[in-house]
C-alpha atoms as a PDB file:
ATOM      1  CA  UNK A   1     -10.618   7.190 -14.105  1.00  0.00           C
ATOM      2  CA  UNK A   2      -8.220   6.234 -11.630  1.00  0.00           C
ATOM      3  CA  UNK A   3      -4.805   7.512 -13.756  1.00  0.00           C
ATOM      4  CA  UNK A   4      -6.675  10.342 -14.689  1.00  0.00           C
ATOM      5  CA  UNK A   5      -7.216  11.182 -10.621  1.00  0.00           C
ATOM      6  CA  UNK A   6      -3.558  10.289 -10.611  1.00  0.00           C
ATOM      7  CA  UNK A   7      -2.531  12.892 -13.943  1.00  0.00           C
ATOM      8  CA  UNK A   8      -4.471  15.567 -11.851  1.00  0.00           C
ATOM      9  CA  UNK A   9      -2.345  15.055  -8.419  1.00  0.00           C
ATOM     10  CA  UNK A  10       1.075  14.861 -10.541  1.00  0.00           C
ATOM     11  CA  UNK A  11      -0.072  17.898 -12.342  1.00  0.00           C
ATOM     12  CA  UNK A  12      -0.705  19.912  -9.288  1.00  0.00           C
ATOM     13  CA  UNK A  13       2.319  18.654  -7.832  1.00  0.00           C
ATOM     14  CA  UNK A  14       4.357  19.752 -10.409  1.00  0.00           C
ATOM     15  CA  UNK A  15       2.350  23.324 -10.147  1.00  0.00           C
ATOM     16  CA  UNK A  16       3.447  23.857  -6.304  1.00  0.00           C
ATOM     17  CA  UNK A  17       7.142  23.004  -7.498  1.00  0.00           C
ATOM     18  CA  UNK A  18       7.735  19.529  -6.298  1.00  0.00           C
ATOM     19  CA  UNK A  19      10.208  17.109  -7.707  1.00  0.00           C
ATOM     20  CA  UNK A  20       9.191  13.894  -9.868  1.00  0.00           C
ATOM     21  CA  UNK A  21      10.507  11.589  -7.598  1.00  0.00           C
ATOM     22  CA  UNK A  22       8.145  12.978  -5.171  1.00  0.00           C
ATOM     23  CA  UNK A  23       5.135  12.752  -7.358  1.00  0.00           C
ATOM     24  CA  UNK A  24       6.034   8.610  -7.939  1.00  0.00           C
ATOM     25  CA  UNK A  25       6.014   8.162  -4.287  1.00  0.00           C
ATOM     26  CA  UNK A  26       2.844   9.850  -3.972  1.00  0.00           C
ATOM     27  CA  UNK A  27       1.465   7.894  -6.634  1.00  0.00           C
ATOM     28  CA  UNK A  28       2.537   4.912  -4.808  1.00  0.00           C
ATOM     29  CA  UNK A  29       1.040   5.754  -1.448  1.00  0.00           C
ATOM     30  CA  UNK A  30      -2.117   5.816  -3.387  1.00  0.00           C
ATOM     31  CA  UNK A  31      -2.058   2.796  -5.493  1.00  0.00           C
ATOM     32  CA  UNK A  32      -1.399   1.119  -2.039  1.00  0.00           C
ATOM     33  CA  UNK A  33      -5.504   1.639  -1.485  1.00  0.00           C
ATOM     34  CA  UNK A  34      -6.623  -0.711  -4.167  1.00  0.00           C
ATOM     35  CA  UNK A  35      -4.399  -3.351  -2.317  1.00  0.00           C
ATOM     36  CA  UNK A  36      -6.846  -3.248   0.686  1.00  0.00           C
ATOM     37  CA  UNK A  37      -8.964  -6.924   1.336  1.00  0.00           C
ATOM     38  CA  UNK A  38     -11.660  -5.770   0.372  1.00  0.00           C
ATOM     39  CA  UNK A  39     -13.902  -8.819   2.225  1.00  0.00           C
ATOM     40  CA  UNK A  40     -12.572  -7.309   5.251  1.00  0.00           C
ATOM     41  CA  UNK A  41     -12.914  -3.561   4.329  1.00  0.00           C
ATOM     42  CA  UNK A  42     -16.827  -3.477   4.678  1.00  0.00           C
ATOM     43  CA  UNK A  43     -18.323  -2.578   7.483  1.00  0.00           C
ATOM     44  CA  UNK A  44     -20.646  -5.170   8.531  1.00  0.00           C
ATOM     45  CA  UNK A  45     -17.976  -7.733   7.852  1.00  0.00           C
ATOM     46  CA  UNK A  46     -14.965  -5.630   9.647  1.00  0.00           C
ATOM     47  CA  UNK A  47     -16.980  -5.597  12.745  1.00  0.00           C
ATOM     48  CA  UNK A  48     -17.438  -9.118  12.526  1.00  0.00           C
ATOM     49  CA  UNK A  49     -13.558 -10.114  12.389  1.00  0.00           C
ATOM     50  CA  UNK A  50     -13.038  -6.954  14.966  1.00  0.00           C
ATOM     51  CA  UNK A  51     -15.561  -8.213  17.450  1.00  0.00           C
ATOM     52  CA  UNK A  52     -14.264 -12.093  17.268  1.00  0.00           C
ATOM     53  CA  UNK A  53     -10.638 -11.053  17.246  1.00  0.00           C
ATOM     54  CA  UNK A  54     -11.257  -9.959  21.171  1.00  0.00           C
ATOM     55  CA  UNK A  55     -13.641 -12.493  21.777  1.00  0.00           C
ATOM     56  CA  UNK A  56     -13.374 -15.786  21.713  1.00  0.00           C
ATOM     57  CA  UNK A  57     -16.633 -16.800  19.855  1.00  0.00           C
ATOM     58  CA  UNK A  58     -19.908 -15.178  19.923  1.00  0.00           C
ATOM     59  CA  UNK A  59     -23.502 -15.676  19.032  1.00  0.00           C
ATOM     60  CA  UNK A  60     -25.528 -14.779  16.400  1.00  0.00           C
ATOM     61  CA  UNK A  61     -27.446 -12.400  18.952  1.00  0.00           C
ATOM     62  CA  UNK A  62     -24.966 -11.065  20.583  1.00  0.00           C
ATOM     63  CA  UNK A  63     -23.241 -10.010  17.129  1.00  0.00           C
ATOM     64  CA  UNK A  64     -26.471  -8.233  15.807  1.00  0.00           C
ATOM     65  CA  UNK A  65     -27.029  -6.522  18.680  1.00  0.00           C
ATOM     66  CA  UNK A  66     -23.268  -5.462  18.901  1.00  0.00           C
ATOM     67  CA  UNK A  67     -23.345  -4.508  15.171  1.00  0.00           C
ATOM     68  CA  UNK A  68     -27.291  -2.897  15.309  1.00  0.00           C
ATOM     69  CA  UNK A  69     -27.792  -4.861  12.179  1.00  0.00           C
ATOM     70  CA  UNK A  70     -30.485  -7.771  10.978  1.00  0.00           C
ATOM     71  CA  UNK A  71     -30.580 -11.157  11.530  1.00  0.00           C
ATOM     72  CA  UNK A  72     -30.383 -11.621   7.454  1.00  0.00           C
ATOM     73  CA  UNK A  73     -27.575  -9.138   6.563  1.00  0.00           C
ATOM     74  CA  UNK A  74     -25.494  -9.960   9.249  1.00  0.00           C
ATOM     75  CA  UNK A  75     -26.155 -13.525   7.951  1.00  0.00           C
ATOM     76  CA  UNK A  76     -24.820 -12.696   4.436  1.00  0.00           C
ATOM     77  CA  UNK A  77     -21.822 -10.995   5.539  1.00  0.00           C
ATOM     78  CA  UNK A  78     -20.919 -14.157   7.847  1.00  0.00           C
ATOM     79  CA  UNK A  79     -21.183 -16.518   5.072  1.00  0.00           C
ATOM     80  CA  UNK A  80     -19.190 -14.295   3.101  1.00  0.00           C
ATOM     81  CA  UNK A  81     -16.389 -14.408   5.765  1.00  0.00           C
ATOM     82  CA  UNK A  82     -17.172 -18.619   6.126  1.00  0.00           C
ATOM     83  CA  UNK A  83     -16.549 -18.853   2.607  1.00  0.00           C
ATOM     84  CA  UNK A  84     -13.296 -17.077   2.796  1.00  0.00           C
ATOM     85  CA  UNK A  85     -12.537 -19.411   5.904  1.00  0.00           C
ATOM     86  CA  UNK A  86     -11.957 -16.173   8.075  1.00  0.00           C
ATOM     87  CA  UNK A  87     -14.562 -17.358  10.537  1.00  0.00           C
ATOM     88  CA  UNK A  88     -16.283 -20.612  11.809  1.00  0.00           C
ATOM     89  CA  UNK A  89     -20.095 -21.223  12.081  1.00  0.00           C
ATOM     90  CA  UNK A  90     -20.761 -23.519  14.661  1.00  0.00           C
ATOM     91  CA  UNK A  91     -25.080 -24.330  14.529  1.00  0.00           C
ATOM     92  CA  UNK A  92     -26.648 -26.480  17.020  1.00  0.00           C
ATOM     93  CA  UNK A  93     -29.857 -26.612  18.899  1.00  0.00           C
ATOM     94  CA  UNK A  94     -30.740 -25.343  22.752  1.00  0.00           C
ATOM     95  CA  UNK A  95     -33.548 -27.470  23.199  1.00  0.00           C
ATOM     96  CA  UNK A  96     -35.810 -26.348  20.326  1.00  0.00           C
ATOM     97  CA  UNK A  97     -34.106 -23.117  19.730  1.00  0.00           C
ATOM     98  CA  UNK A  98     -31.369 -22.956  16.674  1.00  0.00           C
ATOM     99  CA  UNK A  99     -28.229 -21.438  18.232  1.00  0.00           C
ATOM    100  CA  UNK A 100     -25.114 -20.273  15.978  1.00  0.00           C
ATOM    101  CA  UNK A 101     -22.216 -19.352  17.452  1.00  0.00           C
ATOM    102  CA  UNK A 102     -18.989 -18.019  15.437  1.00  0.00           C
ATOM    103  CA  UNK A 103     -15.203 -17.951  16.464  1.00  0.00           C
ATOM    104  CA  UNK A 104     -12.489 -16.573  14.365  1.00  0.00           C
ATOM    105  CA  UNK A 105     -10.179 -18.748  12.083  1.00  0.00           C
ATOM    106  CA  UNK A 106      -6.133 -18.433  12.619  1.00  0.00           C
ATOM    107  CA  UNK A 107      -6.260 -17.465   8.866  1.00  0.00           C
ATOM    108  CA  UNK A 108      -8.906 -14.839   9.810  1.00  0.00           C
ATOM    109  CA  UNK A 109      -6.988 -13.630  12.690  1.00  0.00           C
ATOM    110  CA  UNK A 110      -4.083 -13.084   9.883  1.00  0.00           C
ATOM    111  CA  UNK A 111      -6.429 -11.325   7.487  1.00  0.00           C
ATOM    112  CA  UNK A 112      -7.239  -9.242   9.879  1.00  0.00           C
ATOM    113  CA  UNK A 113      -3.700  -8.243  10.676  1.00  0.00           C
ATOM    114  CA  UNK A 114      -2.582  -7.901   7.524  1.00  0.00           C
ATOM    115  CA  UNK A 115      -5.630  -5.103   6.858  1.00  0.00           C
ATOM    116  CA  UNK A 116      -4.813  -2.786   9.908  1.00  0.00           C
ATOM    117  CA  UNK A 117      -0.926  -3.413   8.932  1.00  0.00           C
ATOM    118  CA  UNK A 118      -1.828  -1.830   5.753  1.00  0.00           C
ATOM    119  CA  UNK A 119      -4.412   0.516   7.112  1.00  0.00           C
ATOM    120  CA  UNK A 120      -1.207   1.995   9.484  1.00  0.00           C
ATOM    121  CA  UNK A 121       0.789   2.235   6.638  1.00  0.00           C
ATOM    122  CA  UNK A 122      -1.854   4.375   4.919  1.00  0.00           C
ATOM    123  CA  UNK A 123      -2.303   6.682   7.550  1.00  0.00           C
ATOM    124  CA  UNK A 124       1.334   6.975   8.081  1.00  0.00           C
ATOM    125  CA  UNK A 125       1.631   7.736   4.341  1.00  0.00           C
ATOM    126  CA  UNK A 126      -1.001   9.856   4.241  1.00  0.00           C
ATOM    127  CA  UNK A 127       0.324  11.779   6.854  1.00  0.00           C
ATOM    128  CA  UNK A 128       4.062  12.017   5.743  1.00  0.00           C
ATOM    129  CA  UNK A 129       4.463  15.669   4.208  1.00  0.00           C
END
């Protein structure tokens, strides 16, 4: 499906008159989507990294109620993110009460730079004439 969606842009391009050299970098610019981290790219899990990126950890609470999510899917997406070492889960107990608090890793911190690196250079392509 996808070089078919890609057949249909080149065709139109070459219908409005524009060179083949064009049409590759177009096709580029696209291809450059599938390249996204998709771990990152959903949106539970984005808003995760986002919210620890400008804080330096944060509790399980405090994250649902920041994302308006549950208690269990915001629990999936952080083990998701644990397993890919973007973020630490730190569990202890306040007196009887569990309490889990999460920071971001260094190599989450990259991840997270590399994905709005390459969602600026999408935009910027997408905006290029």
């Amino acid at each position: 499906m996808g070089k078919a969606n890609v057949w249909v842009r080149d065709h139109r391009a070459e219908a409005d008159g524009n060179e083949p050299e064009s049409r590759n970098v177009r096709a580029e610019k696209v291809s450059r989507a599938s390249r996204l981290d998709r771990l990152i790219h959903e949106r539970i899990r984005l808003g995760i990294v986002s919210a620890l990126a400008v804080n330096a950890s944060l509790s399980h609470n405090e994250l649902k109620q920041l994302l308006k999510t549950t208690d269990g899917n915001l629990s999936v997406h952080a083990r998701k993110l644990e397993d890919a070492q973007y973020i630490e889960c730190i569990k202890s107990f306040d007196g009887r009460l569990p309490r889990t608090i999460y920071r971001l890793t260094p190599s989450g911190r990259q991840a997270l730079e590399n994905y709005l690196d390459h969602m600026e250079a999408l935009i910027r392509a997408t905006r290029e004439p």
